[in-house]
PDB file of N, CA and C in Angstrom:
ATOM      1  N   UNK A   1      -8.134   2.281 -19.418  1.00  0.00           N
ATOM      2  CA  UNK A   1      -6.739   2.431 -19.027  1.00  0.00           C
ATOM      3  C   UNK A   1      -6.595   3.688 -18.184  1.00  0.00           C
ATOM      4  N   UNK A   2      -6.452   4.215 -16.929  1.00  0.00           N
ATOM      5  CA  UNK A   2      -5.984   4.848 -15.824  1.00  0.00           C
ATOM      6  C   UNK A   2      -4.838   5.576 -16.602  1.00  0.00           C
ATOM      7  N   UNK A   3      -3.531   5.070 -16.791  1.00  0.00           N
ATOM      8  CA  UNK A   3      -2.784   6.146 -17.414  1.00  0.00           C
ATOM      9  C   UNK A   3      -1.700   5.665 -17.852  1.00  0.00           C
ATOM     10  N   UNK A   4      -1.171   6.202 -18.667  1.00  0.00           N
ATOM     11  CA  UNK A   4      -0.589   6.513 -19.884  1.00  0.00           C
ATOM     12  C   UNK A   4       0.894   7.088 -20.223  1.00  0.00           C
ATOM     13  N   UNK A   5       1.278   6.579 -20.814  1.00  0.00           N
ATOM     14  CA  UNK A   5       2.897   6.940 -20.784  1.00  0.00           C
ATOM     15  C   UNK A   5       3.333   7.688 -22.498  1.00  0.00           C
ATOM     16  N   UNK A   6       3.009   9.167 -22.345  1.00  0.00           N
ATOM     17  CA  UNK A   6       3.084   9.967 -23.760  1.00  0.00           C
ATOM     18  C   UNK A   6       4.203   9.842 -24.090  1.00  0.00           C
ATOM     19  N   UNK A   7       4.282  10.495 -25.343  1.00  0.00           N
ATOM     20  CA  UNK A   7       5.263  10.706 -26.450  1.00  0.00           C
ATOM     21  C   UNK A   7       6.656  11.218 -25.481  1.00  0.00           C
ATOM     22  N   UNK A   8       6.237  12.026 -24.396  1.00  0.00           N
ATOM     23  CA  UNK A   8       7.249  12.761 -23.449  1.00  0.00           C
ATOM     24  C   UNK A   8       8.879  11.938 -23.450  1.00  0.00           C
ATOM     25  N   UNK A   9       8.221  10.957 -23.017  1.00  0.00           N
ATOM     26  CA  UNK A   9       9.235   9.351 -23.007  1.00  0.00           C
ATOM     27  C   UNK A   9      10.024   9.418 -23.493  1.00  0.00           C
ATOM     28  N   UNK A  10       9.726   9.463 -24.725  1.00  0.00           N
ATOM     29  CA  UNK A  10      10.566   8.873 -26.228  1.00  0.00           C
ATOM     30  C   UNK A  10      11.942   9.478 -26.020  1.00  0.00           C
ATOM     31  N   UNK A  11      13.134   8.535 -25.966  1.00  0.00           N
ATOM     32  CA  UNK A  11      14.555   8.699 -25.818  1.00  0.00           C
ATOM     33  C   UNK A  11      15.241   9.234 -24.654  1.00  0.00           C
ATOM     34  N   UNK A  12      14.114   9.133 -23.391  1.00  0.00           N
ATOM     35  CA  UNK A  12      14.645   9.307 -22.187  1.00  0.00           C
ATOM     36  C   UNK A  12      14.415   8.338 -21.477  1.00  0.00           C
ATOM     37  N   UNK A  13      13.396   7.320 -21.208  1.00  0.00           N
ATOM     38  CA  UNK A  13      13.292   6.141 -20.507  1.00  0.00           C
ATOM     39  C   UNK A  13      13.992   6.543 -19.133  1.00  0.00           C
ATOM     40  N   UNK A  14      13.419   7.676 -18.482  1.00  0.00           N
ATOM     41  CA  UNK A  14      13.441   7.792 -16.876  1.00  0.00           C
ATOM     42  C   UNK A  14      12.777   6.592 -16.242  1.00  0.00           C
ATOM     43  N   UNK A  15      12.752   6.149 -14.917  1.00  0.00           N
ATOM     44  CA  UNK A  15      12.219   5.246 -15.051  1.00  0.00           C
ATOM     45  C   UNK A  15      12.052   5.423 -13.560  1.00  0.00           C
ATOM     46  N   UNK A  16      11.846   6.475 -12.641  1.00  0.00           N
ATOM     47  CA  UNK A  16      11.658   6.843 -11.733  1.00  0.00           C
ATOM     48  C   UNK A  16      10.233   6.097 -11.461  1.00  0.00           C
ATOM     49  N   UNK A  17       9.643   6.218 -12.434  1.00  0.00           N
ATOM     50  CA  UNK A  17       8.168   6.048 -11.740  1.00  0.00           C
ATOM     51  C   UNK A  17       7.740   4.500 -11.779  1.00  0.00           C
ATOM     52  N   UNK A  18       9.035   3.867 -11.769  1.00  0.00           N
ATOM     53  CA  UNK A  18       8.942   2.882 -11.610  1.00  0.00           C
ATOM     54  C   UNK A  18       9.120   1.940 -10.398  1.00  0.00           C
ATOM     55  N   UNK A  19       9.966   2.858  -9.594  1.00  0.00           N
ATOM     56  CA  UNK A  19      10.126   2.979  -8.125  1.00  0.00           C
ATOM     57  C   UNK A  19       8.808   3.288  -7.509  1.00  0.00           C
ATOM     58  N   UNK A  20       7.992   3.602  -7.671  1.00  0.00           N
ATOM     59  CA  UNK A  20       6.825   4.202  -6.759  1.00  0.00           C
ATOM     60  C   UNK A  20       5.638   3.726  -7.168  1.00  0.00           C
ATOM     61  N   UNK A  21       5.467   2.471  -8.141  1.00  0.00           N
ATOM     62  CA  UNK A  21       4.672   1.984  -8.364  1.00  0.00           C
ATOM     63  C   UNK A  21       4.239   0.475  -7.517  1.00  0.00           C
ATOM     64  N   UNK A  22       2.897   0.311  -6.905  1.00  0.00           N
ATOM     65  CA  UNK A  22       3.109  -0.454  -6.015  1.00  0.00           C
ATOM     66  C   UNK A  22       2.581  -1.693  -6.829  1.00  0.00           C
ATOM     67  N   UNK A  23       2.219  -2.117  -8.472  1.00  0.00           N
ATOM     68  CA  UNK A  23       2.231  -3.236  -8.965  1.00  0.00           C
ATOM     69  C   UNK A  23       2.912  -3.083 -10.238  1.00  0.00           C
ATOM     70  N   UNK A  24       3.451  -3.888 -10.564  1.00  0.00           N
ATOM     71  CA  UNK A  24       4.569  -3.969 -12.021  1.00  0.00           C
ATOM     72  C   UNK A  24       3.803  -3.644 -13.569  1.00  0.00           C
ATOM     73  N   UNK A  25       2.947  -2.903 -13.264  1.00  0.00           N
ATOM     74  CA  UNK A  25       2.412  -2.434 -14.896  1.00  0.00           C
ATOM     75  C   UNK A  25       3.422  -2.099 -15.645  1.00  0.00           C
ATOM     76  N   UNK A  26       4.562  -1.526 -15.166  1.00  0.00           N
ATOM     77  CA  UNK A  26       5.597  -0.701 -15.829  1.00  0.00           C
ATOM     78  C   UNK A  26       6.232  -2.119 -17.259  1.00  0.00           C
ATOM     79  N   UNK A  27       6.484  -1.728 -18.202  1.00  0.00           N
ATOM     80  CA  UNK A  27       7.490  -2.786 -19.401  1.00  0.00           C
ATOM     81  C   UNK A  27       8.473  -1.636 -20.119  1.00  0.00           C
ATOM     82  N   UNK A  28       9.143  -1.954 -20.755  1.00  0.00           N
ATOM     83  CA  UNK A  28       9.988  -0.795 -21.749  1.00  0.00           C
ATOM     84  C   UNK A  28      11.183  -1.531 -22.774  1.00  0.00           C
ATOM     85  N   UNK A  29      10.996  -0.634 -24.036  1.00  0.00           N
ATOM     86  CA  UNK A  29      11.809  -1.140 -24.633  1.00  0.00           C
ATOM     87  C   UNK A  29      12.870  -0.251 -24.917  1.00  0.00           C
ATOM     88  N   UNK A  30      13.740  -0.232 -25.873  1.00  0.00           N
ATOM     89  CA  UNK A  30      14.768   0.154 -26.045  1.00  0.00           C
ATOM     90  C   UNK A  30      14.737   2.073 -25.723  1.00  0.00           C
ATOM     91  N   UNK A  31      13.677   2.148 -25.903  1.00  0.00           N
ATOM     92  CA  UNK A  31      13.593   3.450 -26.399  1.00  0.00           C
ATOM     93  C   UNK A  31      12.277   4.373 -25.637  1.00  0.00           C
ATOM     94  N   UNK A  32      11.830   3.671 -24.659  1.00  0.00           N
ATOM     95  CA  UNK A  32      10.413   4.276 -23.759  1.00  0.00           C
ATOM     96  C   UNK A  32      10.166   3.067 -23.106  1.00  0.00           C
ATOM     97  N   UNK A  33       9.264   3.448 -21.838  1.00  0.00           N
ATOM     98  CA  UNK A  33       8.486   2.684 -21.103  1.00  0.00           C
ATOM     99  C   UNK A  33       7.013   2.934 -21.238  1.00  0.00           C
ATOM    100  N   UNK A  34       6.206   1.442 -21.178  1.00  0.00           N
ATOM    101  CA  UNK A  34       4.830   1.456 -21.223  1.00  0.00           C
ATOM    102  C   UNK A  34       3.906   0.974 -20.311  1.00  0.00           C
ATOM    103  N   UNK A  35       2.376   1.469 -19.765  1.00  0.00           N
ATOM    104  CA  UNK A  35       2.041   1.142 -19.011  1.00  0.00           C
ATOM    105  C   UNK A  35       1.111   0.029 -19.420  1.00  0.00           C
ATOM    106  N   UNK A  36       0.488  -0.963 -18.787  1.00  0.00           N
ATOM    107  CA  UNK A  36       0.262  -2.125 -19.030  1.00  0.00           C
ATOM    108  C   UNK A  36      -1.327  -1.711 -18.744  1.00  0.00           C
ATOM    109  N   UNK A  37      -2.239  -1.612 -19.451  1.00  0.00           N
ATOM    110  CA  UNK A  37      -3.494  -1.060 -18.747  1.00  0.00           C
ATOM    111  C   UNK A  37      -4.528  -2.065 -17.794  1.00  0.00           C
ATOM    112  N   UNK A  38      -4.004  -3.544 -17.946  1.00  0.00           N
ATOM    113  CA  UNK A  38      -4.668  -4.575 -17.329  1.00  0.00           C
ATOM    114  C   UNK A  38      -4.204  -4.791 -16.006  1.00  0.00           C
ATOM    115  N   UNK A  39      -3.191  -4.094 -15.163  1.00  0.00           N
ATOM    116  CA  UNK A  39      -2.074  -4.110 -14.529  1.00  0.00           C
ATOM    117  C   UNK A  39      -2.698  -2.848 -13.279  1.00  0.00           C
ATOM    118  N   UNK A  40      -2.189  -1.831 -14.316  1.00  0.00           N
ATOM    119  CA  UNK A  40      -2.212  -0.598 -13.470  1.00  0.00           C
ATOM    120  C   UNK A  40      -3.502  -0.625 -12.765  1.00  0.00           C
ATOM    121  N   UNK A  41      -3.668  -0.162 -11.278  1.00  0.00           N
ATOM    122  CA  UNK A  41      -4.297   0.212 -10.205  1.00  0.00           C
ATOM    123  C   UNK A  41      -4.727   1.453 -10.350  1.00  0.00           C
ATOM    124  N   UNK A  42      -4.703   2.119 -11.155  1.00  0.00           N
ATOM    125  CA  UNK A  42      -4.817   3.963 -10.863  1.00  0.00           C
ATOM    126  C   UNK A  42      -4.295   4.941  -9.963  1.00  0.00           C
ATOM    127  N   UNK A  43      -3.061   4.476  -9.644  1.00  0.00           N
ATOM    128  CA  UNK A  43      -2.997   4.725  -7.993  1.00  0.00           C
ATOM    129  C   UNK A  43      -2.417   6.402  -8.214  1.00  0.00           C
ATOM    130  N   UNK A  44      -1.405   6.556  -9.610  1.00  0.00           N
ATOM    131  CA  UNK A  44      -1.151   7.862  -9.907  1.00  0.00           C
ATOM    132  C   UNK A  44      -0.064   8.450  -9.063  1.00  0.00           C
ATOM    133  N   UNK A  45       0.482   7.715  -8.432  1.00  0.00           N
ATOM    134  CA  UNK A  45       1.749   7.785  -7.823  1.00  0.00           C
ATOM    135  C   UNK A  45       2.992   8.092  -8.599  1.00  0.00           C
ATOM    136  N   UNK A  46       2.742   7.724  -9.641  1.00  0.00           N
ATOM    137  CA  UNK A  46       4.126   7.135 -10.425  1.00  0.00           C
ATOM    138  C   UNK A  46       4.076   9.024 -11.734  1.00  0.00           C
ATOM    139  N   UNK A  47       2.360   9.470 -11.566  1.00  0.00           N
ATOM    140  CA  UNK A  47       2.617  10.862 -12.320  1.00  0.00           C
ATOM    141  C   UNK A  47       3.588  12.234 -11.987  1.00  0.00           C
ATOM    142  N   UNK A  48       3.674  12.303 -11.179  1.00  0.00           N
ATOM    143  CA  UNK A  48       4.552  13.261 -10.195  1.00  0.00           C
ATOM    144  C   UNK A  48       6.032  12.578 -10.301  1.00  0.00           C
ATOM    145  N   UNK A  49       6.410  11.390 -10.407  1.00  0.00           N
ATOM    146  CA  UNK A  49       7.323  10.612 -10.158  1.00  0.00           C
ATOM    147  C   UNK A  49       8.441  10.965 -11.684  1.00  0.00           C
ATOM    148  N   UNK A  50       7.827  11.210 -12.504  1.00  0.00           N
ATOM    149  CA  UNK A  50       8.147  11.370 -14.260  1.00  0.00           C
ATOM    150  C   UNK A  50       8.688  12.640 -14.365  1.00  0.00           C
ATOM    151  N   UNK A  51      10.152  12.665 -14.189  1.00  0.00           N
ATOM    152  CA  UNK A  51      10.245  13.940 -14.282  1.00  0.00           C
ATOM    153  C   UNK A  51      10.352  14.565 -15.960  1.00  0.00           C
ATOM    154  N   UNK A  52       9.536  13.954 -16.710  1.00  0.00           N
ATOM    155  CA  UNK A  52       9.168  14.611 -18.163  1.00  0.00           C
ATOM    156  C   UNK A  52       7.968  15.173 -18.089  1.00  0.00           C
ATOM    157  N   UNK A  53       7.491  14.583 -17.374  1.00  0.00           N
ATOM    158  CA  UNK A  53       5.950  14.928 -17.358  1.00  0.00           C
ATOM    159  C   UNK A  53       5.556  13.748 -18.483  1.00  0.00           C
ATOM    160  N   UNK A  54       5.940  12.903 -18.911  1.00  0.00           N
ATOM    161  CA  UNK A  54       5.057  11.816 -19.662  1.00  0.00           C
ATOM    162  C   UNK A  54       4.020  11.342 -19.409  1.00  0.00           C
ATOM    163  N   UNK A  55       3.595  10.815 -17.982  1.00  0.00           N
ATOM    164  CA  UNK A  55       2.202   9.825 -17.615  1.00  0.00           C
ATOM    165  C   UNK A  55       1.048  10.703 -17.528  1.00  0.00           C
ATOM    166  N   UNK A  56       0.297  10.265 -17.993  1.00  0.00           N
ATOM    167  CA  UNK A  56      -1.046  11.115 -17.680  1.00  0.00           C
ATOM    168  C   UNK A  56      -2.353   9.937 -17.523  1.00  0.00           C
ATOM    169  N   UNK A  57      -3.036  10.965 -17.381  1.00  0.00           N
ATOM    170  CA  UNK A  57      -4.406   9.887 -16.780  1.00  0.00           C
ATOM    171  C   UNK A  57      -5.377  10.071 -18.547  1.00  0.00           C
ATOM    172  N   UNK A  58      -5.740   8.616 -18.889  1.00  0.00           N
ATOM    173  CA  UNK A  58      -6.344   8.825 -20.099  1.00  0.00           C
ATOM    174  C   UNK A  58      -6.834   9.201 -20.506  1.00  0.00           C
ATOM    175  N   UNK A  59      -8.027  10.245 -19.605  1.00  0.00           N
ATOM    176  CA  UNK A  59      -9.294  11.110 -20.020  1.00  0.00           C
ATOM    177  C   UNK A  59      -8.380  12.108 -19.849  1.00  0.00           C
ATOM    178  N   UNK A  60      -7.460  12.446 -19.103  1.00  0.00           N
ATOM    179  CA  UNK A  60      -6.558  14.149 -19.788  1.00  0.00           C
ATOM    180  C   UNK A  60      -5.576  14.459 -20.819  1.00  0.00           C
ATOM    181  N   UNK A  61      -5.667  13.570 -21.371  1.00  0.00           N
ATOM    182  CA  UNK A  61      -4.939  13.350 -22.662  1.00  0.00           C
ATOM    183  C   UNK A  61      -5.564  14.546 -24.106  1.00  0.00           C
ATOM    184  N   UNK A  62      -4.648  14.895 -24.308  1.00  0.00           N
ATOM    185  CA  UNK A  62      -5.181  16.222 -25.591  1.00  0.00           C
ATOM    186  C   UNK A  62      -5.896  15.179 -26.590  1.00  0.00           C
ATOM    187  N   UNK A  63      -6.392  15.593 -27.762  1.00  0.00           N
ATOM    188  CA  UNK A  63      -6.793  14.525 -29.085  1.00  0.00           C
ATOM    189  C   UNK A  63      -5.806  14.221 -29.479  1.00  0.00           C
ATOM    190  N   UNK A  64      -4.926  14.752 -29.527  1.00  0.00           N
ATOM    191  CA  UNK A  64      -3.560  14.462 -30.405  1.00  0.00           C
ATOM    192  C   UNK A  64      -2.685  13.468 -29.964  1.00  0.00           C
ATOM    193  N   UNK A  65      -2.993  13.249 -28.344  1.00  0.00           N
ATOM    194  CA  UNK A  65      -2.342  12.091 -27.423  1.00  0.00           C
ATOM    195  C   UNK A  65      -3.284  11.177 -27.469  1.00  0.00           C
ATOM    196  N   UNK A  66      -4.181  11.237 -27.715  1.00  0.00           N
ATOM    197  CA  UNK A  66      -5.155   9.893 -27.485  1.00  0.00           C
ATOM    198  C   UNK A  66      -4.302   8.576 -28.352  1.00  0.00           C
ATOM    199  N   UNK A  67      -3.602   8.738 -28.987  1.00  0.00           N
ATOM    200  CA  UNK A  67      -3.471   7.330 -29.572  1.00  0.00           C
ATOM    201  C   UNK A  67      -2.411   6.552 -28.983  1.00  0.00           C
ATOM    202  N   UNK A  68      -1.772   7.324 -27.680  1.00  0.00           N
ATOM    203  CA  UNK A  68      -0.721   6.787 -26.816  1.00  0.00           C
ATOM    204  C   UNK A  68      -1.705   5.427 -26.280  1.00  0.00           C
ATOM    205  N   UNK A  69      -2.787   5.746 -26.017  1.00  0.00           N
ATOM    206  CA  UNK A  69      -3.681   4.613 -24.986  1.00  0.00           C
ATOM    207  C   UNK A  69      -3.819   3.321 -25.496  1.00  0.00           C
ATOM    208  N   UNK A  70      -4.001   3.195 -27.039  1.00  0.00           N
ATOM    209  CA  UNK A  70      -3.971   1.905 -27.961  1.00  0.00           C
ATOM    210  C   UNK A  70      -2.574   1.235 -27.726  1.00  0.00           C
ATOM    211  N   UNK A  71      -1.248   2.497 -27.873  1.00  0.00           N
ATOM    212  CA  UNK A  71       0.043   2.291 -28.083  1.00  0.00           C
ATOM    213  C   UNK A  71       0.474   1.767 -26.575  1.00  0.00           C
ATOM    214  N   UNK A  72       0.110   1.786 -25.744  1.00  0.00           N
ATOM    215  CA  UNK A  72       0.339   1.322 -24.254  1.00  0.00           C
ATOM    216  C   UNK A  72      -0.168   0.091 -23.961  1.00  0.00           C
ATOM    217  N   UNK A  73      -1.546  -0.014 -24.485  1.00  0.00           N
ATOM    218  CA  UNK A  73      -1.842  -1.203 -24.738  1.00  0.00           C
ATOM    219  C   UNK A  73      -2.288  -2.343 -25.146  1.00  0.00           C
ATOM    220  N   UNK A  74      -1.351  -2.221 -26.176  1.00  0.00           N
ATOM    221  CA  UNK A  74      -0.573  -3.274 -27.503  1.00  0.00           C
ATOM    222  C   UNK A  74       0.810  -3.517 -27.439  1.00  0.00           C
ATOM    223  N   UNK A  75       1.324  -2.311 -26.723  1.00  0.00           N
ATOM    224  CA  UNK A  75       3.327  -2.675 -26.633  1.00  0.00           C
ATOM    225  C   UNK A  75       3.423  -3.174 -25.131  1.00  0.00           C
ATOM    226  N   UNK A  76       2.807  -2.757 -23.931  1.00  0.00           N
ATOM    227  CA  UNK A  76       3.438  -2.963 -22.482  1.00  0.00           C
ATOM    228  C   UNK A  76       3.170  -4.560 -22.505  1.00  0.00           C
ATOM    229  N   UNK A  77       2.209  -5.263 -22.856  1.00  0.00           N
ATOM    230  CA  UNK A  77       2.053  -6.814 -22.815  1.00  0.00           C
ATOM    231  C   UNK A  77       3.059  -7.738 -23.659  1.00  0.00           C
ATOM    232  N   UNK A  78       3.460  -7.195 -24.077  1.00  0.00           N
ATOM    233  CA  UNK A  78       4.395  -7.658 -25.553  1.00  0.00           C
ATOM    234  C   UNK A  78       5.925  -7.037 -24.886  1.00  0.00           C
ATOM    235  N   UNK A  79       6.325  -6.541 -24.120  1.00  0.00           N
ATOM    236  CA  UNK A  79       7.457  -6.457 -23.512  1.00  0.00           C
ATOM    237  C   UNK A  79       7.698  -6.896 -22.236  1.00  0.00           C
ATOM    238  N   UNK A  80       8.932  -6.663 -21.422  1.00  0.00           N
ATOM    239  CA  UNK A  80       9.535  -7.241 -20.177  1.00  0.00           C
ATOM    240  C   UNK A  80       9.213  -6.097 -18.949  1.00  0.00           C
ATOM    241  N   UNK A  81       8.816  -6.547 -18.173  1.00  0.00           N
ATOM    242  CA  UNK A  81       8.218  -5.938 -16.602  1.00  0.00           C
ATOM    243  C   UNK A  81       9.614  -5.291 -16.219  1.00  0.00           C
ATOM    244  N   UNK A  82       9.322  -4.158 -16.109  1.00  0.00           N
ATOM    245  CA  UNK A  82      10.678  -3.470 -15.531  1.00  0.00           C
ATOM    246  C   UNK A  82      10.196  -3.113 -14.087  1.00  0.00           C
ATOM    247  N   UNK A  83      10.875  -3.956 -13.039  1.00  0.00           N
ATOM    248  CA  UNK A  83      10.620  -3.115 -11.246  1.00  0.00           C
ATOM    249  C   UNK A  83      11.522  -2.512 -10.799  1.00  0.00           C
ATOM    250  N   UNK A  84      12.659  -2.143 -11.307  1.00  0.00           N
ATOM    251  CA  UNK A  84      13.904  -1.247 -10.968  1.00  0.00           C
ATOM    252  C   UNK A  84      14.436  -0.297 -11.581  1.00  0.00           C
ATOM    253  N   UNK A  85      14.314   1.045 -10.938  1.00  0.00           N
ATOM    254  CA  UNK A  85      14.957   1.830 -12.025  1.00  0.00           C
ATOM    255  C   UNK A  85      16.331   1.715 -12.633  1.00  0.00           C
ATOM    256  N   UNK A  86      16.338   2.134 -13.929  1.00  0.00           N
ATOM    257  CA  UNK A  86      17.331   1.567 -14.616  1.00  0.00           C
ATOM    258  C   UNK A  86      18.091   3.409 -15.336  1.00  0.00           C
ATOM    259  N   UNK A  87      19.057   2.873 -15.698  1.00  0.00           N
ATOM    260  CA  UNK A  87      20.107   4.182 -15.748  1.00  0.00           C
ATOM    261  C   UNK A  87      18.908   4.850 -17.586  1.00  0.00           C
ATOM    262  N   UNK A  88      18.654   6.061 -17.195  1.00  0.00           N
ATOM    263  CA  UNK A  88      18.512   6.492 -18.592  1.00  0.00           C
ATOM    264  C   UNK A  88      19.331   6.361 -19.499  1.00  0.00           C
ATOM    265  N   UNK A  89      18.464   7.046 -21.134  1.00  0.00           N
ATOM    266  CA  UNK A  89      19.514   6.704 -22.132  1.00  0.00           C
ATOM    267  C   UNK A  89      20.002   7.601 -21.975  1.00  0.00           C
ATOM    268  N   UNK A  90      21.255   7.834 -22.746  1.00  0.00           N
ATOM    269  CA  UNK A  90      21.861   8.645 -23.218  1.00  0.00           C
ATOM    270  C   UNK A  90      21.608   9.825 -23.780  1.00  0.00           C
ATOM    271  N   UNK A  91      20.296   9.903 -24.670  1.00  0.00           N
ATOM    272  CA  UNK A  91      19.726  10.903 -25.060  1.00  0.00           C
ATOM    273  C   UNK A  91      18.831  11.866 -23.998  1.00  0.00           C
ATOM    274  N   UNK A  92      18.304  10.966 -22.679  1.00  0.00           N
ATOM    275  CA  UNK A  92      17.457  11.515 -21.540  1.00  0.00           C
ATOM    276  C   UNK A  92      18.004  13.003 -21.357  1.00  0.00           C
ATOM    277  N   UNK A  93      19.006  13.440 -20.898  1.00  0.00           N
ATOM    278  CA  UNK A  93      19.010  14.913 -19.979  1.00  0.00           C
ATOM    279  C   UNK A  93      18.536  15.865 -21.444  1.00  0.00           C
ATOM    280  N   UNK A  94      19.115  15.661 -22.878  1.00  0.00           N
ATOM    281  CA  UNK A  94      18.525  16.673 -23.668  1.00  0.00           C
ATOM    282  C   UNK A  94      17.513  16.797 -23.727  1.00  0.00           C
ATOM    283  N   UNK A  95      16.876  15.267 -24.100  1.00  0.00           N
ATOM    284  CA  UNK A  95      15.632  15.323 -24.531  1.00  0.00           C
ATOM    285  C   UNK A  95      14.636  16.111 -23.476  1.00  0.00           C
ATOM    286  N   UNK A  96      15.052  15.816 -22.066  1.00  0.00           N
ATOM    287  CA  UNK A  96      14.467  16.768 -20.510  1.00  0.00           C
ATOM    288  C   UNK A  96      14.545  18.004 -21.021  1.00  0.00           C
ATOM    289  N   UNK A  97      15.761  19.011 -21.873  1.00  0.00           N
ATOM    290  CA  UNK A  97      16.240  19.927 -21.846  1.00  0.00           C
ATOM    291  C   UNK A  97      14.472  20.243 -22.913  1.00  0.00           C
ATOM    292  N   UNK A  98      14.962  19.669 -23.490  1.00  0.00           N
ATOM    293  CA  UNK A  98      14.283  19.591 -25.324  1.00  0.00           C
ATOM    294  C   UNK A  98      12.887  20.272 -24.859  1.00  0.00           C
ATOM    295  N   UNK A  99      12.025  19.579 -23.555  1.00  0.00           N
ATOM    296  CA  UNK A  99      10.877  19.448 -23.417  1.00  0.00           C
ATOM    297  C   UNK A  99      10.910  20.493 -22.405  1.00  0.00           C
ATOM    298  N   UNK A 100      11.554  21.102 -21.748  1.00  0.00           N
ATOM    299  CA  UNK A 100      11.357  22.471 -21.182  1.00  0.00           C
ATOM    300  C   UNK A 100      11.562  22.106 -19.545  1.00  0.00           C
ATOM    301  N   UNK A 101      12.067  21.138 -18.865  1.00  0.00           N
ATOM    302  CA  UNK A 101      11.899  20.108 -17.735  1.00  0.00           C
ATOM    303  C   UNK A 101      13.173  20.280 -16.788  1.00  0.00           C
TER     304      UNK A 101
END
């Protein structure tokens, strides 16, 4: 899996980097977006794009993030292809705040 959509996510569902992705790996549910690892190209466009800093590439992942990579993909196949950015939640600008962003 190329990369990875961390914990960063959780209750902001930016979805910027969903715009700049040039194949639909992107899915999300109520509460985060996931990358589809059979999907994604590596292209890494979409890391810069996150303004949480969530995506990362799987080999730069701390130990403590490694288990996002299972969690990406087991949930992004099992949800709906998102190609448009969509309005964050409600919780997004704190949670930005929360994370130092």
């Amino acid at each position: 899996m190329p990369h990875v959509v961390t914990d960063n996510c959780v209750s902001c569902r930016f979805t910027d980097c969903v715009t700049v992705c040039p194949v639909a790996c992107f899915h999300a549910d109520d509460d985060r977006v996931y990358i589809d690892p059979n999907v994604c190209v590596d292209c890494a466009a979409c890391v810069p794009a996150c303004p949480v800093h969530a995506i990362a590439e799987d080999f730069d992942l701390e130990d403590d993030q490694e288990i996002w990579v299972s969690i990406n993909a087991e949930k992004a196949p099992t949800l709906p292809v998102i190609r448009a950015k969509q309005t964050p939640l409600p919780t997004a600008s704190d949670r930005r705040m929360e994370l130092g962003f």
